[in-house]
N, C-alpha and C. Protein backbone atom coordinates (compact mmCIF):
# COMPACT_ATOMS: atom_id res chain seq x y z
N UNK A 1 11.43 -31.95 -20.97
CA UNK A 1 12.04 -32.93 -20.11
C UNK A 1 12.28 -32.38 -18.72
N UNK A 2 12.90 -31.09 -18.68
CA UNK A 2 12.86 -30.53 -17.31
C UNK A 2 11.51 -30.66 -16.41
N UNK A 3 10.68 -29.71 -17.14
CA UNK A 3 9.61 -29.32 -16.62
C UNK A 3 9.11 -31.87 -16.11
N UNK A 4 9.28 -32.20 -17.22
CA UNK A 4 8.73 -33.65 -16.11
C UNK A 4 9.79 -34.01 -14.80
N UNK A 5 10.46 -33.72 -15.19
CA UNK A 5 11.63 -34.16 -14.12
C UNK A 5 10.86 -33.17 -12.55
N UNK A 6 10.94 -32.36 -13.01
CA UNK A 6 10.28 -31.61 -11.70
C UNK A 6 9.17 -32.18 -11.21
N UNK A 7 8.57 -32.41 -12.48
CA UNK A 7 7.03 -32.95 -11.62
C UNK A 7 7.20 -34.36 -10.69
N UNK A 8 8.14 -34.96 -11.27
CA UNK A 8 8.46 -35.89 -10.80
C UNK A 8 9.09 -36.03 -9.28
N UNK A 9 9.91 -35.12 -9.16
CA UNK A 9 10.40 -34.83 -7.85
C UNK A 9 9.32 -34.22 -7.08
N UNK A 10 8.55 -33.15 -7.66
CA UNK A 10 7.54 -32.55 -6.38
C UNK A 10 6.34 -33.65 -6.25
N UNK A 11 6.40 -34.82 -7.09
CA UNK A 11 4.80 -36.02 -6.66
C UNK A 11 5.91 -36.84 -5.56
N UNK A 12 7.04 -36.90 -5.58
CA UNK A 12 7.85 -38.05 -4.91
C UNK A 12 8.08 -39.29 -5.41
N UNK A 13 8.05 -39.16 -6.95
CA UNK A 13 8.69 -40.32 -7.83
C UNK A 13 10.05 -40.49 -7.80
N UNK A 14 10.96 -39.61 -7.26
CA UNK A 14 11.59 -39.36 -7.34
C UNK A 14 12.98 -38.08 -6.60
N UNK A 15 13.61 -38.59 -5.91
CA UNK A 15 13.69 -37.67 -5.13
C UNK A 15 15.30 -36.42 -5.79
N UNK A 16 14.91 -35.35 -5.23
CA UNK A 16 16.30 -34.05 -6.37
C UNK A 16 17.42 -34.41 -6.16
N UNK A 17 18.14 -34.99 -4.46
CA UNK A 17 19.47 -35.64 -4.80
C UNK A 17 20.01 -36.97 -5.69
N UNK A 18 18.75 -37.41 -6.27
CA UNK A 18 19.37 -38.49 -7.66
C UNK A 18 19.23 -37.86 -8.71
N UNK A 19 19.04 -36.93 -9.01
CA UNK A 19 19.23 -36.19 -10.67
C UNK A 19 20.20 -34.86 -10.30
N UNK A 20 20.02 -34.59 -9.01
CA UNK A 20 21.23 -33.02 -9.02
C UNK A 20 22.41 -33.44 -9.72
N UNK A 21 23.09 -34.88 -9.42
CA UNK A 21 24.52 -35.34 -10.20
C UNK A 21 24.44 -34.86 -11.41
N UNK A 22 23.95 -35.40 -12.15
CA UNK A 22 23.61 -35.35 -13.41
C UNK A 22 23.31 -34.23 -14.02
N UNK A 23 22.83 -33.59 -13.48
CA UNK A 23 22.29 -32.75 -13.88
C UNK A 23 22.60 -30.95 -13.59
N UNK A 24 23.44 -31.23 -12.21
CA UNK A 24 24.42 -29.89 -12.22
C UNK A 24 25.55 -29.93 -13.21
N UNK A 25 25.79 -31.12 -13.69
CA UNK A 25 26.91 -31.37 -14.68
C UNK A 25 26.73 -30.14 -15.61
N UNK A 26 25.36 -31.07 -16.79
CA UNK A 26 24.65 -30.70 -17.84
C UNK A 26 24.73 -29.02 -17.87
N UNK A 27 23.97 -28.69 -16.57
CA UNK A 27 23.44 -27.18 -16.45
C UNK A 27 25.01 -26.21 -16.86
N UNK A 28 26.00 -26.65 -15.46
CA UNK A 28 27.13 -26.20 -15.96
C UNK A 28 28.16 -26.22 -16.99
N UNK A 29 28.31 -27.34 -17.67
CA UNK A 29 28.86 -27.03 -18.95
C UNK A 29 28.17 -26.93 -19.93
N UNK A 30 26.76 -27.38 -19.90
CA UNK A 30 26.43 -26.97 -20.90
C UNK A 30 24.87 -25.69 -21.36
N UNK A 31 24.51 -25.81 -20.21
CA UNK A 31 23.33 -24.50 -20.38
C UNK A 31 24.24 -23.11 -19.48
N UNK A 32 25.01 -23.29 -18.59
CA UNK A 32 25.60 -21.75 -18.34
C UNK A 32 25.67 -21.07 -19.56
N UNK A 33 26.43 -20.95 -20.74
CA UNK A 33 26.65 -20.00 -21.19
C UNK A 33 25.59 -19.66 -22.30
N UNK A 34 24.86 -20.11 -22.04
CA UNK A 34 23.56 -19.33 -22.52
C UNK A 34 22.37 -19.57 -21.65
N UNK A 35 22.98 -19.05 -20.24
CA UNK A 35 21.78 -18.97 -19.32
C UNK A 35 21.06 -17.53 -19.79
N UNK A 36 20.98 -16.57 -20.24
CA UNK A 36 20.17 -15.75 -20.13
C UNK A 36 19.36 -16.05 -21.71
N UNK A 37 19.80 -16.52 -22.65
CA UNK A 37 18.83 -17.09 -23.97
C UNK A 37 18.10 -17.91 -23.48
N UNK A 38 18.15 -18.65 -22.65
CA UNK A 38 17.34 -19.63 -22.02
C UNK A 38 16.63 -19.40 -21.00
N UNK A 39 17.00 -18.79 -20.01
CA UNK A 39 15.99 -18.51 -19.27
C UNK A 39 15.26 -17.46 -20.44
N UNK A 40 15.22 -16.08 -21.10
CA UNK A 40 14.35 -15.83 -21.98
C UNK A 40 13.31 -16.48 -22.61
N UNK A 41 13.81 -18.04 -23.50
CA UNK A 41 12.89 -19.23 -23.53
C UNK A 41 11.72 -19.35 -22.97
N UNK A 42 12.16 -19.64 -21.58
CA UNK A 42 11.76 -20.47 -21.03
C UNK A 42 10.64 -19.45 -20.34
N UNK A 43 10.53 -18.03 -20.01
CA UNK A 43 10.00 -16.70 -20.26
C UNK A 43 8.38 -16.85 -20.61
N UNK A 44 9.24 -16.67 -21.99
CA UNK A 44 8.74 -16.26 -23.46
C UNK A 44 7.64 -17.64 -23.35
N UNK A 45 7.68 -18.85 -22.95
CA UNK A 45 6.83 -20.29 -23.36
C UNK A 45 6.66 -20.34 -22.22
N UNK A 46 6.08 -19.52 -20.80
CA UNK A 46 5.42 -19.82 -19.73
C UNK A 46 6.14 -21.16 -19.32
N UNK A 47 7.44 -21.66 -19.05
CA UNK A 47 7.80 -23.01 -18.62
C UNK A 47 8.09 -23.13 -17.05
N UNK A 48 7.09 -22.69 -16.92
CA UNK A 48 7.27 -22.59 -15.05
C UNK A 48 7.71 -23.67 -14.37
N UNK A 49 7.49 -25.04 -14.19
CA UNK A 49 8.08 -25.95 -13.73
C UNK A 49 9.50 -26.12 -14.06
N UNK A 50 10.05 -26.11 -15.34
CA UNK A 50 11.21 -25.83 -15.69
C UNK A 50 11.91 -24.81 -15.57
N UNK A 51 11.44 -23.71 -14.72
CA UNK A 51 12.12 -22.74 -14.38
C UNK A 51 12.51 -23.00 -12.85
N UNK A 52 11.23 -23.59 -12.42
CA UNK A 52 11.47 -23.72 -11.09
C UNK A 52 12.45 -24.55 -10.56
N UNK A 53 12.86 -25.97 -11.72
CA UNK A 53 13.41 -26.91 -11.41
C UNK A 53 14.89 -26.52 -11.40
N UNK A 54 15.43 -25.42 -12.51
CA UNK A 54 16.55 -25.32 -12.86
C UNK A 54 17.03 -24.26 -11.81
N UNK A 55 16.01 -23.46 -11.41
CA UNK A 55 16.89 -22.94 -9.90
C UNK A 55 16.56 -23.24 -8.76
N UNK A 56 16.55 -24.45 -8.78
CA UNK A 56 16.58 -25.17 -7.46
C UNK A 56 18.07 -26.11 -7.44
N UNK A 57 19.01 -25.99 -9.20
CA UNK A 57 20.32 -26.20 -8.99
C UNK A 57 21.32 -25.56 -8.82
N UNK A 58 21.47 -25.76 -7.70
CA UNK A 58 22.95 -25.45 -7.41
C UNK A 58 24.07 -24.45 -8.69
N UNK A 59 24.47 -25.44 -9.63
CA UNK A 59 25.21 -25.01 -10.56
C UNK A 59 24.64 -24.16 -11.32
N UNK A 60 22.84 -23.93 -11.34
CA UNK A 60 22.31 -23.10 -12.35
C UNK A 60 22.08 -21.56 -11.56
N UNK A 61 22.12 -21.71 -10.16
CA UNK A 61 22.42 -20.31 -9.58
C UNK A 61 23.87 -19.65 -9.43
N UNK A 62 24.79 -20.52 -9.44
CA UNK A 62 26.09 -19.78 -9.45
C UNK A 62 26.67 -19.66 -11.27
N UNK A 63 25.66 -19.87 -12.07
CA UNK A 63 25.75 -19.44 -13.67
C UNK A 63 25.72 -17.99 -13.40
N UNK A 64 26.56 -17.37 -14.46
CA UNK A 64 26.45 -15.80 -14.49
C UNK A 64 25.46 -15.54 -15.19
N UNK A 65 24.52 -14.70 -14.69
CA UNK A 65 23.21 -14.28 -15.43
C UNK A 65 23.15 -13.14 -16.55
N UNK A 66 24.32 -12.76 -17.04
CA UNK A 66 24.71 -11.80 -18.25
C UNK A 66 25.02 -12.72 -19.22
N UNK A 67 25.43 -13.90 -19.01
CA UNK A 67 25.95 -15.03 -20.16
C UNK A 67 25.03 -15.05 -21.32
N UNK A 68 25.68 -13.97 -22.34
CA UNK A 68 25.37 -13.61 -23.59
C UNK A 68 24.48 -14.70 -24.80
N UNK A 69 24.78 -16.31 -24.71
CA UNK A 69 24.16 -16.83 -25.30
C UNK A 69 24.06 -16.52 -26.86
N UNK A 70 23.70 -17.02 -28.06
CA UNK A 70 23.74 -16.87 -28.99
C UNK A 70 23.31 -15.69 -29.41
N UNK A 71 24.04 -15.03 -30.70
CA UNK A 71 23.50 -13.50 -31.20
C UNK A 71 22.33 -14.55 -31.71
């Protein structure tokens, strides 16, 4: 879903200040604390658009990047 959302914004279906709302929410309460299991993921499965998309938010660069994430 990320990775379309991006594509979507870089064709101009869509432009990043109507999903940043939404979506710095999400990132911050709920993917911070397992930003580093996830970015690993996302690694590990070549998800380049979805990598690109998620630090282009705001809330997903001021995530602490040690955030332990699931044993």
């Amino acid at each position: 879903m990320i990775s379309q959302l991006h594509a979507a914004v870089r064709s101009g279906l869509v432009r990043l200040e109507d999903v940043t709302f939404p979506l710095s929410w999400y990132a911050e309460k709920r993917l911070c604390k397992n930003k580093r299991l996830l970015a690993e993921y996302i690694a590990e499965n070549s998800m380049v658009e979805s990598k690109q998309f998620l630090e282009s938010l705001e809330a997903w660069q001021k995530c602490p990047s040690d955030s332990p994430g699931r044993p």
